[in-house]
Protein backbone atom coordinates (compact mmCIF):
# COMPACT_ATOMS: atom_id res chain seq x y z
CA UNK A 1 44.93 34.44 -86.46
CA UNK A 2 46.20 30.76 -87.15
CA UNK A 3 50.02 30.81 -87.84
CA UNK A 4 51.21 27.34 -88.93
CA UNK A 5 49.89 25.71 -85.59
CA UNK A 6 50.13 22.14 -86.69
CA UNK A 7 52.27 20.69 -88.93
CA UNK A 8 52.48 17.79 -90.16
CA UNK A 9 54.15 14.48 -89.96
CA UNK A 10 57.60 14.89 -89.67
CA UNK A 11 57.21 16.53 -86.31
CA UNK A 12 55.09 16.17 -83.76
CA UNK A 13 56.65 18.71 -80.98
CA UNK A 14 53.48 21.69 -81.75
CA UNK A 15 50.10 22.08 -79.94
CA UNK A 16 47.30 24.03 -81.49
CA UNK A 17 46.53 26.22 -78.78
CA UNK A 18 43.94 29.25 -79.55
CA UNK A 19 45.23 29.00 -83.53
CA UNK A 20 48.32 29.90 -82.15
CA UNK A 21 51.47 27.27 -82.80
CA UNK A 22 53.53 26.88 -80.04
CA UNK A 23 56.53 24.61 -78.97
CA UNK A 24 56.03 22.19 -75.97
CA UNK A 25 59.96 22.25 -75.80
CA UNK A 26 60.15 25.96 -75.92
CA UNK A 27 58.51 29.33 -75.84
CA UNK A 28 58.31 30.22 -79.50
CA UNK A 29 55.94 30.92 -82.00
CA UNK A 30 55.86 28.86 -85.66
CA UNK A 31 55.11 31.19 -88.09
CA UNK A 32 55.72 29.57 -91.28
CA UNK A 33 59.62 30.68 -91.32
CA UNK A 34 60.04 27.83 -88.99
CA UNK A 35 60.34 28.82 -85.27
CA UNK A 36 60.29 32.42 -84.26
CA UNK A 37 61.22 33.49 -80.78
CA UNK A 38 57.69 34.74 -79.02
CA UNK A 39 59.24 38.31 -79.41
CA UNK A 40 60.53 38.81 -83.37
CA UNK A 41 59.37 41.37 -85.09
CA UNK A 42 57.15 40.61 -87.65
CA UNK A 43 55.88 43.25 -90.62
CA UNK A 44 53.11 41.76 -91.77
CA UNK A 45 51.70 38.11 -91.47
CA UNK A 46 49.73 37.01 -93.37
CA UNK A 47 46.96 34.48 -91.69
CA UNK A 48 46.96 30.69 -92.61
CA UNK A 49 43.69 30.17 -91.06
CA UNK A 50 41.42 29.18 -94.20
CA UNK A 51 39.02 31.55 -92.92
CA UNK A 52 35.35 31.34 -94.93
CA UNK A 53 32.67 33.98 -93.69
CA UNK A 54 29.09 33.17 -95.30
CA UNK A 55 27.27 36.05 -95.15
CA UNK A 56 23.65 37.33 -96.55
CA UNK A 57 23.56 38.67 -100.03
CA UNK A 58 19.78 39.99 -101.65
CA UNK A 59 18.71 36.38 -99.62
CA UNK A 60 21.75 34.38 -100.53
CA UNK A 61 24.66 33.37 -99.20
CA UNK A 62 28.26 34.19 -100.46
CA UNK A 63 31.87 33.12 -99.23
CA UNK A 64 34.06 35.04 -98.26
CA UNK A 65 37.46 34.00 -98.97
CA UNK A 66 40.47 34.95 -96.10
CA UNK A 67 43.79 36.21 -96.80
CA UNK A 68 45.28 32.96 -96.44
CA UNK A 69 43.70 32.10 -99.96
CA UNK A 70 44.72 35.56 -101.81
CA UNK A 71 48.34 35.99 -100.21
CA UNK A 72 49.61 32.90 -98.68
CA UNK A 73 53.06 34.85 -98.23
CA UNK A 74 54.70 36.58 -95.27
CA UNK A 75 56.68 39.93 -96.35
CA UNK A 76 59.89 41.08 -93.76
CA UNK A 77 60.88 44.58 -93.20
CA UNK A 78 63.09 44.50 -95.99
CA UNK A 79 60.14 43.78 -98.22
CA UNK A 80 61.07 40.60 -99.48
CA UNK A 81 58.00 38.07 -99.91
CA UNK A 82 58.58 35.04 -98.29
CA UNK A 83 56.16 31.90 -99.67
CA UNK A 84 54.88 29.53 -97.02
CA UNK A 85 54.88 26.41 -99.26
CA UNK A 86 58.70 27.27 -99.72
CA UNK A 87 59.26 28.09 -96.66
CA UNK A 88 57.65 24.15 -95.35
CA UNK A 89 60.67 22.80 -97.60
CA UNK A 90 63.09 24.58 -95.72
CA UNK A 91 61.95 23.84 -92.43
CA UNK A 92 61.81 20.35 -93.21
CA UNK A 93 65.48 19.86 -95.06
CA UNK A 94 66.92 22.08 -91.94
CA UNK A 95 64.79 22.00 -89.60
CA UNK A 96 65.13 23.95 -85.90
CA UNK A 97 66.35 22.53 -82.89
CA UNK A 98 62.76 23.26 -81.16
CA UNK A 99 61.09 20.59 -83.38
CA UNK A 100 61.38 17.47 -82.82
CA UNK A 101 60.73 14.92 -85.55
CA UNK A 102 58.67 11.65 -85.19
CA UNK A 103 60.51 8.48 -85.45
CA UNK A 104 61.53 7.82 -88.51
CA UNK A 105 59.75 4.46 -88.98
CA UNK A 106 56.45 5.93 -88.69
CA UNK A 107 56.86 8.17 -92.17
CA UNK A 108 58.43 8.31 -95.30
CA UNK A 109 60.87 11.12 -95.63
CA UNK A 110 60.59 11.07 -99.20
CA UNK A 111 56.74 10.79 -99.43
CA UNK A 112 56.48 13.99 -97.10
CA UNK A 113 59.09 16.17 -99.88
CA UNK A 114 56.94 15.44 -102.51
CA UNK A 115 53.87 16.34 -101.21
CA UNK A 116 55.12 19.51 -100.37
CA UNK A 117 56.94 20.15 -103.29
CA UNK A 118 53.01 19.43 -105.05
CA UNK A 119 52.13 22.01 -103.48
CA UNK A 120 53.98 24.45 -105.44
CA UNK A 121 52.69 26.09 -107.85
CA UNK A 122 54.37 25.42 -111.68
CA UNK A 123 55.21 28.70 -112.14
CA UNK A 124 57.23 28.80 -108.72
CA UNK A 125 58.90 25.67 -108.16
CA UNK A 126 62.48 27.09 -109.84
CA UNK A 127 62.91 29.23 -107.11
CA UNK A 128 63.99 26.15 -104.94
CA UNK A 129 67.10 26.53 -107.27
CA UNK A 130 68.02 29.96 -105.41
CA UNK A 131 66.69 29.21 -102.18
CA UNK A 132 68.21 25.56 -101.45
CA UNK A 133 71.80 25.96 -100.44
CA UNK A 134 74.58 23.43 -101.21
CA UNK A 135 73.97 21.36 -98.18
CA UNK A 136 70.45 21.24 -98.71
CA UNK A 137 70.53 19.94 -102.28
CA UNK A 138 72.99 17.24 -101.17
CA UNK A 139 70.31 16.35 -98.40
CA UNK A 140 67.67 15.71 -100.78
CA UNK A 141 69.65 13.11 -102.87
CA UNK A 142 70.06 11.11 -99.63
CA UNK A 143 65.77 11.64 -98.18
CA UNK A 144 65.23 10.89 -102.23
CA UNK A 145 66.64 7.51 -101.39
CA UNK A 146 64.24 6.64 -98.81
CA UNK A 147 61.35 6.88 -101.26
CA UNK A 148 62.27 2.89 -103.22
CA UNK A 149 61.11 1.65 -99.13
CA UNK A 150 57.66 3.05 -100.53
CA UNK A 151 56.40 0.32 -103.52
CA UNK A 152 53.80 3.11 -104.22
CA UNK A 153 56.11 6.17 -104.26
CA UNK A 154 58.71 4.27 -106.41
CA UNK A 155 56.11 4.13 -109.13
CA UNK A 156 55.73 8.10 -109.03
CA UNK A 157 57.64 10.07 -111.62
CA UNK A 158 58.98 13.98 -111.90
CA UNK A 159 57.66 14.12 -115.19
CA UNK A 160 55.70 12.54 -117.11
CA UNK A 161 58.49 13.28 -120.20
CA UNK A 162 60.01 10.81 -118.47
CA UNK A 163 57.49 7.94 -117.81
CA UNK A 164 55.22 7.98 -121.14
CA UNK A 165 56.42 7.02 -124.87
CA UNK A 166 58.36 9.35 -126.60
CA UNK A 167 56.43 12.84 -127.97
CA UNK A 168 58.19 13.49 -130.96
CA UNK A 169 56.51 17.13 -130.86
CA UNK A 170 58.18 17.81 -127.75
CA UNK A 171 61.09 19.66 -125.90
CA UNK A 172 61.04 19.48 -122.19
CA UNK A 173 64.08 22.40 -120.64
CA UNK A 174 65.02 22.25 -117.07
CA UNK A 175 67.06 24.41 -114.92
CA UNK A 176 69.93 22.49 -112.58
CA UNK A 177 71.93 23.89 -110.06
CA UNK A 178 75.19 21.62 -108.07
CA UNK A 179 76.45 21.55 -104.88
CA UNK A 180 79.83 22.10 -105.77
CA UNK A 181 82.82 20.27 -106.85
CA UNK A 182 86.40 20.17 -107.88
CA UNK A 183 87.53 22.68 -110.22
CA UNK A 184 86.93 23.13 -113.42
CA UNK A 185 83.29 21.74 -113.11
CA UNK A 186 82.44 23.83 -110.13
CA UNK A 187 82.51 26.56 -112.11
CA UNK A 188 79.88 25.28 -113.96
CA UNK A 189 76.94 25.71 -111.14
CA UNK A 190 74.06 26.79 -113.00
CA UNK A 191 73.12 25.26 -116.28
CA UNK A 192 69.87 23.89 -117.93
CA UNK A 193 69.29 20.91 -119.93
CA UNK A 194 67.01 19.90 -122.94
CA UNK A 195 65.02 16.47 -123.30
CA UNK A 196 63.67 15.16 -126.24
CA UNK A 197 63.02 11.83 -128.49
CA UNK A 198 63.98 10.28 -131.53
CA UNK A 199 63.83 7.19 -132.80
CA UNK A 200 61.89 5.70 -129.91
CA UNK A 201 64.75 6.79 -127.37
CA UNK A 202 64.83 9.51 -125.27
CA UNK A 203 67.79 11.71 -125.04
CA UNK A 204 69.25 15.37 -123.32
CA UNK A 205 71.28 18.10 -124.09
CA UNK A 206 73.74 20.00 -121.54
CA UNK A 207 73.29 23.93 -122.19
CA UNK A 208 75.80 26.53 -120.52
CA UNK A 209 74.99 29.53 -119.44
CA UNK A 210 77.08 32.91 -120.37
CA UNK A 211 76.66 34.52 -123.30
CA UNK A 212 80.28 34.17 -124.96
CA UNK A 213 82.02 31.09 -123.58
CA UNK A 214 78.37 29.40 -123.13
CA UNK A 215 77.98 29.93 -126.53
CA UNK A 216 80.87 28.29 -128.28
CA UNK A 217 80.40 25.59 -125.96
CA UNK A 218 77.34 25.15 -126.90
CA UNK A 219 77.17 25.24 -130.74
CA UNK A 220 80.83 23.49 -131.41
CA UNK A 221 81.10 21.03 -128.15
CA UNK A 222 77.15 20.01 -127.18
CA UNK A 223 76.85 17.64 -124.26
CA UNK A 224 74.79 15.05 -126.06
CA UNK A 225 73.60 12.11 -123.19
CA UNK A 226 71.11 9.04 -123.67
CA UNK A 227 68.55 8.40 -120.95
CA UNK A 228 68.65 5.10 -119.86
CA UNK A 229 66.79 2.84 -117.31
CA UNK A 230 69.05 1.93 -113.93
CA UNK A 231 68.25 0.32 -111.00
CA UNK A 232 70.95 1.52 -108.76
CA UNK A 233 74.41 3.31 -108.61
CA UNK A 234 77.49 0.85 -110.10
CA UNK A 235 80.16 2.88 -107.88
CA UNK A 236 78.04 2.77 -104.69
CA UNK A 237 75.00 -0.29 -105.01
CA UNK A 238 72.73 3.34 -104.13
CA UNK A 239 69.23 3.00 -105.57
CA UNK A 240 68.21 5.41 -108.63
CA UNK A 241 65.22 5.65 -111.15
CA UNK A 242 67.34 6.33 -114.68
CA UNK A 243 70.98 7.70 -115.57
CA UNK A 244 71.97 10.25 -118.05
CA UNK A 245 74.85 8.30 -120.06
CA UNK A 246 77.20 10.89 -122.01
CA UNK A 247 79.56 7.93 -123.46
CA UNK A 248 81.89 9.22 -126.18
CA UNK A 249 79.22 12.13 -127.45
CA UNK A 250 78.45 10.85 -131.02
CA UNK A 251 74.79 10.05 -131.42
CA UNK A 252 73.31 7.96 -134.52
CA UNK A 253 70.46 9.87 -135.72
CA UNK A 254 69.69 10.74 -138.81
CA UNK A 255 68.46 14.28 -137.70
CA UNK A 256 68.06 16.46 -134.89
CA UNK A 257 65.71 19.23 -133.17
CA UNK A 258 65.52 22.45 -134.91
CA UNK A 259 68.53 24.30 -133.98
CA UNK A 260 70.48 21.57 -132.04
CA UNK A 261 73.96 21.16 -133.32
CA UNK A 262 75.14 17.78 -134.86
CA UNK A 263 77.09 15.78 -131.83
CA UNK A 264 80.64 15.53 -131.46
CA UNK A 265 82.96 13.58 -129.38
CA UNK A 266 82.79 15.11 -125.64
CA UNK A 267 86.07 16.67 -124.11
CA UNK A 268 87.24 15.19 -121.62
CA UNK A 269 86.06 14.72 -118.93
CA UNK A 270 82.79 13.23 -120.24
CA UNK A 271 84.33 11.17 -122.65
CA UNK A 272 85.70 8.90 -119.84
CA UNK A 273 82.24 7.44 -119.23
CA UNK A 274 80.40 9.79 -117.56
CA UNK A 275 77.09 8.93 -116.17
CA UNK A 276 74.95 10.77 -114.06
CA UNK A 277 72.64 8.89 -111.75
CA UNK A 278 69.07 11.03 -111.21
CA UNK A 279 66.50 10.65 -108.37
CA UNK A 280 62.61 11.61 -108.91
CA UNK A 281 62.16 13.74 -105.33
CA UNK A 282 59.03 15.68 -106.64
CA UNK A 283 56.81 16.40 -109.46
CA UNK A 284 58.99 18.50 -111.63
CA UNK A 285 61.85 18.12 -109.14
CA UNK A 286 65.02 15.82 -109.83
CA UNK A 287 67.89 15.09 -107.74
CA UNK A 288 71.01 13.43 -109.35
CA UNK A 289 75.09 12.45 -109.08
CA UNK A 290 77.60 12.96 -111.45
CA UNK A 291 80.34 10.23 -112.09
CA UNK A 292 83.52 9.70 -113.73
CA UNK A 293 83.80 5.72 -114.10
CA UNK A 294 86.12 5.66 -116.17
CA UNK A 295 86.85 3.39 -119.39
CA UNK A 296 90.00 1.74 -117.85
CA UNK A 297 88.73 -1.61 -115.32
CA UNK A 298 91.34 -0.56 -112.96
CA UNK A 299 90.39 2.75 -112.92
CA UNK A 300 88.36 4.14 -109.26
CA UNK A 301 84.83 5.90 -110.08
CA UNK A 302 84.87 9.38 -108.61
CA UNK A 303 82.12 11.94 -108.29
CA UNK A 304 82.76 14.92 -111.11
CA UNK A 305 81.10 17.42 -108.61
CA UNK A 306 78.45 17.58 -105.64
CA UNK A 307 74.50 16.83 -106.04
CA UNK A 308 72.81 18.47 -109.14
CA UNK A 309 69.05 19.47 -108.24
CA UNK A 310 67.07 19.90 -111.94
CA UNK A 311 63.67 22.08 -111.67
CA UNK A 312 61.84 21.90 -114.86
CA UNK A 313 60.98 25.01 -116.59
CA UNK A 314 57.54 25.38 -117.67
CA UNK A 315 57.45 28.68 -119.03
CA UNK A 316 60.46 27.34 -121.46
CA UNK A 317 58.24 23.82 -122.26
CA UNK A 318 57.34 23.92 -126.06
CA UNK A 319 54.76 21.26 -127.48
């Protein structure tokens, strides 16, 4: 059996020993849930090991695939499946006291995330949503930041919606999650937004969930926003890719997607120019801040709630 034996750069505290990944600084076994005491009880675990038997068939040979390429999944006592891609996220963002992580110098935080995020399947990359915790999503806006140290990373992009000209054919949806945040926006923790272009320019559309106030908000009050191009935060000189600017919520366009409401003036808050400032962290992955900066000069910018993390939806994607 090879359990996750030898990760990679971050940390450099395993040995592979016999397939077998243990700590130099302790006696525990990595088993793709981070580090598990020598004795935990384990269900079933599933091998990593990319296994490939060649055996004789009528003359030939055939491979034989291992279970690390059908299920690459633990599942706990309690049945619940645990993904090891997931799971590498996790371990990196918090990672255990028994690693230890190289020096920080020799790798690029933010290169390492979006590998691993790559290696995600479509399909399953919105369960980071469920699975990253406040603190986590507010640790990948900062590890997002050390990706502009990387010329070759900065050029990357979450999407190519994003990055290319305008498809006029095209919705993109995402699902976002915050960190939290003063009241009443905190209340707002889940939502999803819609991209699209007209006119050469590429805007969004804030949808809430809940089936009765979501939906008055939505069809009377939409959260119209233009993408534009930024270089860095105006409040805090941080670096960013783009910003989501909601300004007073009235659009000039001559017509809109089928379905979308004509725009209105935004409520306040987001009529006191509210911007949010968006990372690229992976591909289909976004990290971003939300800020109140105010129309007054003399007014202080203030954040309108924690970190948002945006997953794009693929099974919602229309073309």
């Amino acid at each position: 059996m090879c359990a996750r034996a030898c990760i990679s750069p971050p940390y450099n505290a395993l040995l592979c020993l016999h397939w077998t990944g243990i700590s130099r600084q302790t006696d525990a076994f990595n088993l793709g849930l981070g580090l598990k005491k020598k004795n935990f009880p384990i269900q079933t675990l599933h091998s990593r090991r990319k296994n490939v038997g060649i055996k004789a068939v009528d003359g030939q040979t055939s491979e034989s695939l291992s279970s690390w390429d059908e299920k690459p999944y633990e599942i706990s006592a309690d049945e619940t499946k645990f993904f090891y891609d997931e799971q590498d996220i996790m371990t990196f963002l918090d990672p255990p006291k028994e690693l230890i992580p190289l020096d920080p110098s020799s790798y690029n935080p933010a290169g390492y995330l979006w590998k691993k995020i790559d290696d995600i399947p479509e399909e399953r990359r919105h369960r980071l949503l469920h699975l990253l915790n406040s603190r986590l999503i507010s640790r990948i806006w900062g590890i997002a930041g050390t990706r502009y140290e990387d010329s070759k990373l900065t050029k990357k992009s979450a999407s190519s919606f994003l990055s290319d000209a305008c498809n006029l054919l095209s919705l993109e949806f995402w699902n976002c999650r915050t960190s939290g945040g003063p009241l009443p926006l905190s209340l707002i923790n889940l939502f999803k937004k819609v991209m699209f272009c007209k006119d050469g320019e590429t805007f969004g559309r804030i949808l809430y969930g809940g089936p009765i106030l979501g939906g008055i908000a939505n069809s009377y009050c939409p959260l119209y926003f233009t993408v534009k191009q930024h270089k860095e935060i105006i409040s805090t000189e941080q670096p960013c890719d783009f910003a989501y600017e909601f300004g007073d919520g009235l659009l000039d366009l001559q017509d809109y997607p089928q379905g979308f409401p004509k725009s209105v003036k935004h409520p306040w808050p987001f009529n006191d120019h509210a911007v949010i400032y968006v990372r690229n962290v992976g591909p289909g992955v976004l990290v971003g801040q939300a800020w109140q900066e105010g129309k007054k000069l003399e007014q202080v910018p203030k954040k309108l709630c924690g970190e948002i993390l945006m997953v794009k939806d693929y099974s919602s994607n229309l073309q």
